[in-house]
N, C-alpha and C. Protein backbone atom coordinates (compact mmCIF):
# COMPACT_ATOMS: atom_id res chain seq x y z
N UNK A 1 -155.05 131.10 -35.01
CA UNK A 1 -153.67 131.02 -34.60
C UNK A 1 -153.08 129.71 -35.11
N UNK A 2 -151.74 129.62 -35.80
CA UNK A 2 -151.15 128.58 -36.30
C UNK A 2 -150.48 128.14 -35.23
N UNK A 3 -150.81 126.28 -35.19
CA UNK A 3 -149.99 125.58 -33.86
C UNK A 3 -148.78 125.90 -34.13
N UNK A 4 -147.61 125.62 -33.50
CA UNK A 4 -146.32 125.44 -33.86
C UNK A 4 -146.10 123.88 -33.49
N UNK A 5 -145.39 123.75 -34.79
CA UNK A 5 -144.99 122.00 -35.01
C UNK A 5 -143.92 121.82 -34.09
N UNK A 6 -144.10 120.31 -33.56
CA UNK A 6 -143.48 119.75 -32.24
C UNK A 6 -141.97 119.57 -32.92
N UNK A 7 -141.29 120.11 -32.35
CA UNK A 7 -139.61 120.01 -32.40
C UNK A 7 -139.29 118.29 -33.32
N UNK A 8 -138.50 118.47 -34.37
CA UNK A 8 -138.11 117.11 -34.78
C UNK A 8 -137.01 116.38 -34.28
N UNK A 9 -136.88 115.59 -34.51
CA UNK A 9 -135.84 114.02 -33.54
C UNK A 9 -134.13 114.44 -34.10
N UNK A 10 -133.77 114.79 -33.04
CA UNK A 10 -132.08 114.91 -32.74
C UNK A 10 -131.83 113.63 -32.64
N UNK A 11 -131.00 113.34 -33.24
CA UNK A 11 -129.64 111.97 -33.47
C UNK A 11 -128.53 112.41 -32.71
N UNK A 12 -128.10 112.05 -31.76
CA UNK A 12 -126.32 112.21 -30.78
C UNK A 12 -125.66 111.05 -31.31
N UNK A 13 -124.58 111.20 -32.18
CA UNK A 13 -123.75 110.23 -32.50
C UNK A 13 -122.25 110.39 -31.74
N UNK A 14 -122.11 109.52 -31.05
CA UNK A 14 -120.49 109.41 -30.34
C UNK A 14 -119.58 108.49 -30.79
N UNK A 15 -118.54 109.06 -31.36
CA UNK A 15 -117.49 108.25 -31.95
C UNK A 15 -116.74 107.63 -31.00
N UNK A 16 -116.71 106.11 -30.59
CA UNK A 16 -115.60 105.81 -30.02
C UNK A 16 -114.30 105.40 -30.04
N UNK A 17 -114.05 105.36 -31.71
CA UNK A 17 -112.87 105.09 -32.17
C UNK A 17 -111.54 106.00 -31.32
N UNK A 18 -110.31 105.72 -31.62
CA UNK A 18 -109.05 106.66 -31.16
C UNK A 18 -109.39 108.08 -32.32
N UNK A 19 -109.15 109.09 -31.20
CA UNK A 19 -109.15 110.88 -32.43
C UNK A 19 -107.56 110.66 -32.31
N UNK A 20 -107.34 111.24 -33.60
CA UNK A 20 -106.00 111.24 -34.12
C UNK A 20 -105.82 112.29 -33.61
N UNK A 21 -104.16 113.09 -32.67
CA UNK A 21 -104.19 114.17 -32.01
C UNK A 21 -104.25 114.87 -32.82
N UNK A 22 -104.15 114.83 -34.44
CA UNK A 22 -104.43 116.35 -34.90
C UNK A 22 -105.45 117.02 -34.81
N UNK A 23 -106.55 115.66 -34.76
CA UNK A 23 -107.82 116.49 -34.45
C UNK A 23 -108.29 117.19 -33.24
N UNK A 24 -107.42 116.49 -32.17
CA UNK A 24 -107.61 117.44 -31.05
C UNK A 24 -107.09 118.83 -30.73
N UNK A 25 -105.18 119.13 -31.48
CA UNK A 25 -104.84 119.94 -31.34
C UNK A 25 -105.50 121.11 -32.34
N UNK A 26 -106.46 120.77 -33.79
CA UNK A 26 -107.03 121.30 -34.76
C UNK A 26 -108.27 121.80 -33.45
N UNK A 27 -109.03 121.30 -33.11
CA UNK A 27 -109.99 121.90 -32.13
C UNK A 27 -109.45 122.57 -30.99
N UNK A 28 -108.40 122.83 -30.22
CA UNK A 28 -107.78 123.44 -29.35
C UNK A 28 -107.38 124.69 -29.80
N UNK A 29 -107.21 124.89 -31.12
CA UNK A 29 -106.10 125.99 -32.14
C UNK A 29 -106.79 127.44 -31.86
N UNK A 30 -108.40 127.46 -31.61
CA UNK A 30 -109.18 128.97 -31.95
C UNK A 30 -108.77 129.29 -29.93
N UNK A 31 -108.99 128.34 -29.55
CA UNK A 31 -109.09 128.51 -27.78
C UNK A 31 -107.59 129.42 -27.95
N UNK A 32 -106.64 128.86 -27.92
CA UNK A 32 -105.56 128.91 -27.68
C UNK A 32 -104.52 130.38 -28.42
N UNK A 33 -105.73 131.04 -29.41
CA UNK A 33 -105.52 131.88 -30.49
C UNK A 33 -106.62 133.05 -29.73
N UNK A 34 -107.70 132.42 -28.92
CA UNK A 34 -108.11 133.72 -27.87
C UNK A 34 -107.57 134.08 -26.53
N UNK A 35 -106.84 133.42 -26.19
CA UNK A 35 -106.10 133.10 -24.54
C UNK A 35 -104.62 134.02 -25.21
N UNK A 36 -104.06 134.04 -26.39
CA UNK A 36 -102.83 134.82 -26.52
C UNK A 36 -103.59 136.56 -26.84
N UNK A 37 -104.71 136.39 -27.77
CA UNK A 37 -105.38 137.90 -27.99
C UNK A 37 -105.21 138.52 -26.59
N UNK A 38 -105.91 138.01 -25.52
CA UNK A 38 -106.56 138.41 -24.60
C UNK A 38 -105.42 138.57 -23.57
N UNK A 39 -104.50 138.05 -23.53
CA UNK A 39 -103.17 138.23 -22.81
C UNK A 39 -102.56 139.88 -23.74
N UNK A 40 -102.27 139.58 -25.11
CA UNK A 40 -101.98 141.15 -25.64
C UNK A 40 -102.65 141.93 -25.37
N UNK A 41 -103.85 142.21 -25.49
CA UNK A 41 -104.47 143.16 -24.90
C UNK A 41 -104.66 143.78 -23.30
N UNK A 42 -104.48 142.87 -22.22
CA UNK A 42 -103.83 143.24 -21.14
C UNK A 42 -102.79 143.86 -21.16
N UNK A 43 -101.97 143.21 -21.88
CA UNK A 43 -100.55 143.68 -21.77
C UNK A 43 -100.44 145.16 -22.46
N UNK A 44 -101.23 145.08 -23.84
CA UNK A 44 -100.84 146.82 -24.36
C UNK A 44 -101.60 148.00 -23.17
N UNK A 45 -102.65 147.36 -22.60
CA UNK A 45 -103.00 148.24 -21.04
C UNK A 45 -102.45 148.11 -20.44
N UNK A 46 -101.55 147.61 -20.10
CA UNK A 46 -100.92 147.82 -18.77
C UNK A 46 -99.48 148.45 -19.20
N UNK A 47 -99.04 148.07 -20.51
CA UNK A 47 -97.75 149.05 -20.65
C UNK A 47 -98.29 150.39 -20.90
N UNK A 48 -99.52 151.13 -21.66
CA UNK A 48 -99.87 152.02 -21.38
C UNK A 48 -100.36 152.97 -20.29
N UNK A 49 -100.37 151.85 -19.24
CA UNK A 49 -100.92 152.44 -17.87
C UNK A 49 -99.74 152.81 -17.28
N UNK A 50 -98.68 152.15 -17.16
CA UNK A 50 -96.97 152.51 -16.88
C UNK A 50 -96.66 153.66 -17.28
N UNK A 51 -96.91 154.45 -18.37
CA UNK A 51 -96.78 155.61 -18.67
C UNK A 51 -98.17 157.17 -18.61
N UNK A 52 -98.72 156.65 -17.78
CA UNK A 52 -99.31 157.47 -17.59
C UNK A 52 -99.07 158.40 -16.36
N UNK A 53 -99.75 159.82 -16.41
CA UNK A 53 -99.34 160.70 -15.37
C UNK A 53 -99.89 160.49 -14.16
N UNK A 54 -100.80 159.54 -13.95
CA UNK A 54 -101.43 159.28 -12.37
C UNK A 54 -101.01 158.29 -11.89
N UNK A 55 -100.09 158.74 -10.86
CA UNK A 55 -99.64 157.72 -10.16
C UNK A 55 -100.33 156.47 -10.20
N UNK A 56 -101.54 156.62 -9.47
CA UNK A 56 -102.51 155.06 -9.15
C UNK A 56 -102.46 154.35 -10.22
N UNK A 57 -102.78 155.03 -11.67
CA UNK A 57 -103.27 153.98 -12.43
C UNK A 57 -101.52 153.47 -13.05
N UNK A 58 -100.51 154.23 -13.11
CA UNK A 58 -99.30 153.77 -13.34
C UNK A 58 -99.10 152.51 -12.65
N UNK A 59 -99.41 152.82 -11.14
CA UNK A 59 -98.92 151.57 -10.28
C UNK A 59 -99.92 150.48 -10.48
N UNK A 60 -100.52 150.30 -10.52
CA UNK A 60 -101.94 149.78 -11.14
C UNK A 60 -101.44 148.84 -12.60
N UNK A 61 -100.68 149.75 -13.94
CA UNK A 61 -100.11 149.08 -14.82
C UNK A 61 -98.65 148.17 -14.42
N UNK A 62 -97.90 148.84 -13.29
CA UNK A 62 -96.94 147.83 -13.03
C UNK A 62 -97.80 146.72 -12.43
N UNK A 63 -98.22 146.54 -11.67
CA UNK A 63 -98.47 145.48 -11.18
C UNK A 63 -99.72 144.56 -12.08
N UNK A 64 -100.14 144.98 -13.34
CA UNK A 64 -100.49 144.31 -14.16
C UNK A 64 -99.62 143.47 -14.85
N UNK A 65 -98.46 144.39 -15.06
CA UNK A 65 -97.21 144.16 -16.05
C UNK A 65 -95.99 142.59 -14.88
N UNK A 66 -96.71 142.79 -14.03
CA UNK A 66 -95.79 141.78 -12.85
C UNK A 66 -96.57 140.62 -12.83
N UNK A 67 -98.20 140.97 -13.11
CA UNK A 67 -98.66 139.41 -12.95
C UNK A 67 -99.02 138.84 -14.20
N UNK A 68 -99.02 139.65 -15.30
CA UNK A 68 -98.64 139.25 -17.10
C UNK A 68 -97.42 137.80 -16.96
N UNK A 69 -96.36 138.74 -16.44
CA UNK A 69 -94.87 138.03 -16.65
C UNK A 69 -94.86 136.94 -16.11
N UNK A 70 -96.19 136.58 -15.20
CA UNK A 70 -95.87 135.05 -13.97
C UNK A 70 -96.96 133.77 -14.80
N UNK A 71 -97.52 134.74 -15.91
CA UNK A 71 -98.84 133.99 -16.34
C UNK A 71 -98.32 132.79 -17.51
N UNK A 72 -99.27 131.75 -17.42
CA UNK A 72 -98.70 130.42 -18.17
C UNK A 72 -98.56 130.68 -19.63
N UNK A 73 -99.30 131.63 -20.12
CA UNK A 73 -99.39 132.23 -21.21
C UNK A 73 -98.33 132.62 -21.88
N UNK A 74 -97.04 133.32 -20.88
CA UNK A 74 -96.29 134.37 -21.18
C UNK A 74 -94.97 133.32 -21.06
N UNK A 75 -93.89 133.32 -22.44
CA UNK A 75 -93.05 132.74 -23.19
C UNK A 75 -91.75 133.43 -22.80
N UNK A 76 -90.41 132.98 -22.94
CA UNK A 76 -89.37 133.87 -22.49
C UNK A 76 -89.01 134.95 -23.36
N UNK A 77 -89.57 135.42 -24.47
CA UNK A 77 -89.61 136.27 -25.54
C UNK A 77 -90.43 137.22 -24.82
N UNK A 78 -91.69 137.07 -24.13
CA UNK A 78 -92.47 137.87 -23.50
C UNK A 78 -92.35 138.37 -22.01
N UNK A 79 -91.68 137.60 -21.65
CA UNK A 79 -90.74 137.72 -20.23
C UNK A 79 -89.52 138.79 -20.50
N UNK A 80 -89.09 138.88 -21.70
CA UNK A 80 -88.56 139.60 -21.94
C UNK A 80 -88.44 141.13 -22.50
N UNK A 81 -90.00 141.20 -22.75
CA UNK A 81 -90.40 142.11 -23.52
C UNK A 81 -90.94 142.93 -22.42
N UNK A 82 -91.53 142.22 -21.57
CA UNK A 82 -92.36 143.38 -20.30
C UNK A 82 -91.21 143.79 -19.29
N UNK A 83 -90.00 142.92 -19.27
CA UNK A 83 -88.78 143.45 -18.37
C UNK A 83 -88.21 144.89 -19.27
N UNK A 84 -88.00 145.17 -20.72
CA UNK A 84 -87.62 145.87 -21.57
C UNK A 84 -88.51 146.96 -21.18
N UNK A 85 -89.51 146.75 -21.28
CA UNK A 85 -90.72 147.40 -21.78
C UNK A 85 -90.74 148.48 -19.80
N UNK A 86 -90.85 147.58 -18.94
CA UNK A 86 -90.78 148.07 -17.65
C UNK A 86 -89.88 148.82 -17.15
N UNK A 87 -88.18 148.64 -17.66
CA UNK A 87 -87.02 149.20 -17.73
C UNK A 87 -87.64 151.00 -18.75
N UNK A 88 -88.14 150.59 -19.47
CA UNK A 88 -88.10 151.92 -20.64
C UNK A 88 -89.22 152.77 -19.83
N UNK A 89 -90.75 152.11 -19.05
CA UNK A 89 -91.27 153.40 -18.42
C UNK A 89 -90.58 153.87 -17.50
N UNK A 90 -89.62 153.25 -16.66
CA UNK A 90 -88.94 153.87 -15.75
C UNK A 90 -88.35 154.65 -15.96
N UNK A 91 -87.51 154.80 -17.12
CA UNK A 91 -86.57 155.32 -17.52
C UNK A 91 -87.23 156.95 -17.80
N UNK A 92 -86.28 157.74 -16.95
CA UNK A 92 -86.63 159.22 -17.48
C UNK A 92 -87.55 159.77 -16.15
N UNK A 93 -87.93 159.26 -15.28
CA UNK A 93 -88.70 159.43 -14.26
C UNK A 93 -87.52 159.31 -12.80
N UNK A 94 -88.02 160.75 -12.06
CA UNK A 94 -87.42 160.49 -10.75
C UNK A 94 -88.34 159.66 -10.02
N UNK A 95 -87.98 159.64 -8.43
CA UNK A 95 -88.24 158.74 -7.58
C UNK A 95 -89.43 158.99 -7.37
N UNK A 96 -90.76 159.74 -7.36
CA UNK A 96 -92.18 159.93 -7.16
C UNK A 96 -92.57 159.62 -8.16
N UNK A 97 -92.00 159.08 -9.47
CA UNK A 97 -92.69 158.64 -10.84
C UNK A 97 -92.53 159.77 -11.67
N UNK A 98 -92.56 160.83 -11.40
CA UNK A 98 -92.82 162.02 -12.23
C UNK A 98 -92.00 162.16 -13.36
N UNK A 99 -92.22 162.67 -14.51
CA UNK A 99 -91.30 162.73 -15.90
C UNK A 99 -90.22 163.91 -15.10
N UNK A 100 -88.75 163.69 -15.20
CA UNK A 100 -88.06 164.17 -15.10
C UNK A 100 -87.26 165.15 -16.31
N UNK A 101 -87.12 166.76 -15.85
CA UNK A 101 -86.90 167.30 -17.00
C UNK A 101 -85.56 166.93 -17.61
N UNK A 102 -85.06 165.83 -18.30
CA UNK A 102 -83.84 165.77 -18.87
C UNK A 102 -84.07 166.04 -20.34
């Protein structure tokens, strides 16, 4: 049986100079580029859940679509888009949700 050789010597170097903020906002950029993915993708579920025929999971997408709009994430362009967007599943539906024959 071949030993296995003892792990070799890690160096930790810490810079204490000033980081120039680009370099901080350059390392912030991928975070900040998964926190908006991950907000769209809620959001295209939950406007799809708004239009669906079961009640629960409809109500289920509004109230996804209500706590989207309160989130730090969400911009007045997007505040605006889920009010649009919330206005349009309503639209065409009587008072039990149901597609109304117009």
């Amino acid at each position: 049986m071949n030993p296995v050789p003892s792990p070799s010597r890690i160096d930790v170097i810490i810079h204490t100079g000033d980081t120039e903020w680009r370099q901080i906002v350059a390392g912030l950029g991928p975070l900040v580029v998964l926190l908006v993915a991950a907000w769209w993708s809620r959001a295209r579920w939950a406007l799809e859940a708004t239009l669906d025929d079961d009640p629960v999971r409809r109500e289920v997408g509004f109230a996804a679509l209500d706590r989207l709009a309160t989130s730090n994430l969400t911009g007045t362009e997007e505040t605006r888009f889920i009010a649009e967007a919330w206005k349009s599943a309503l639209h065409g539906r009587d008072r039990t949700g149901a597609l109304s024959e117009t």
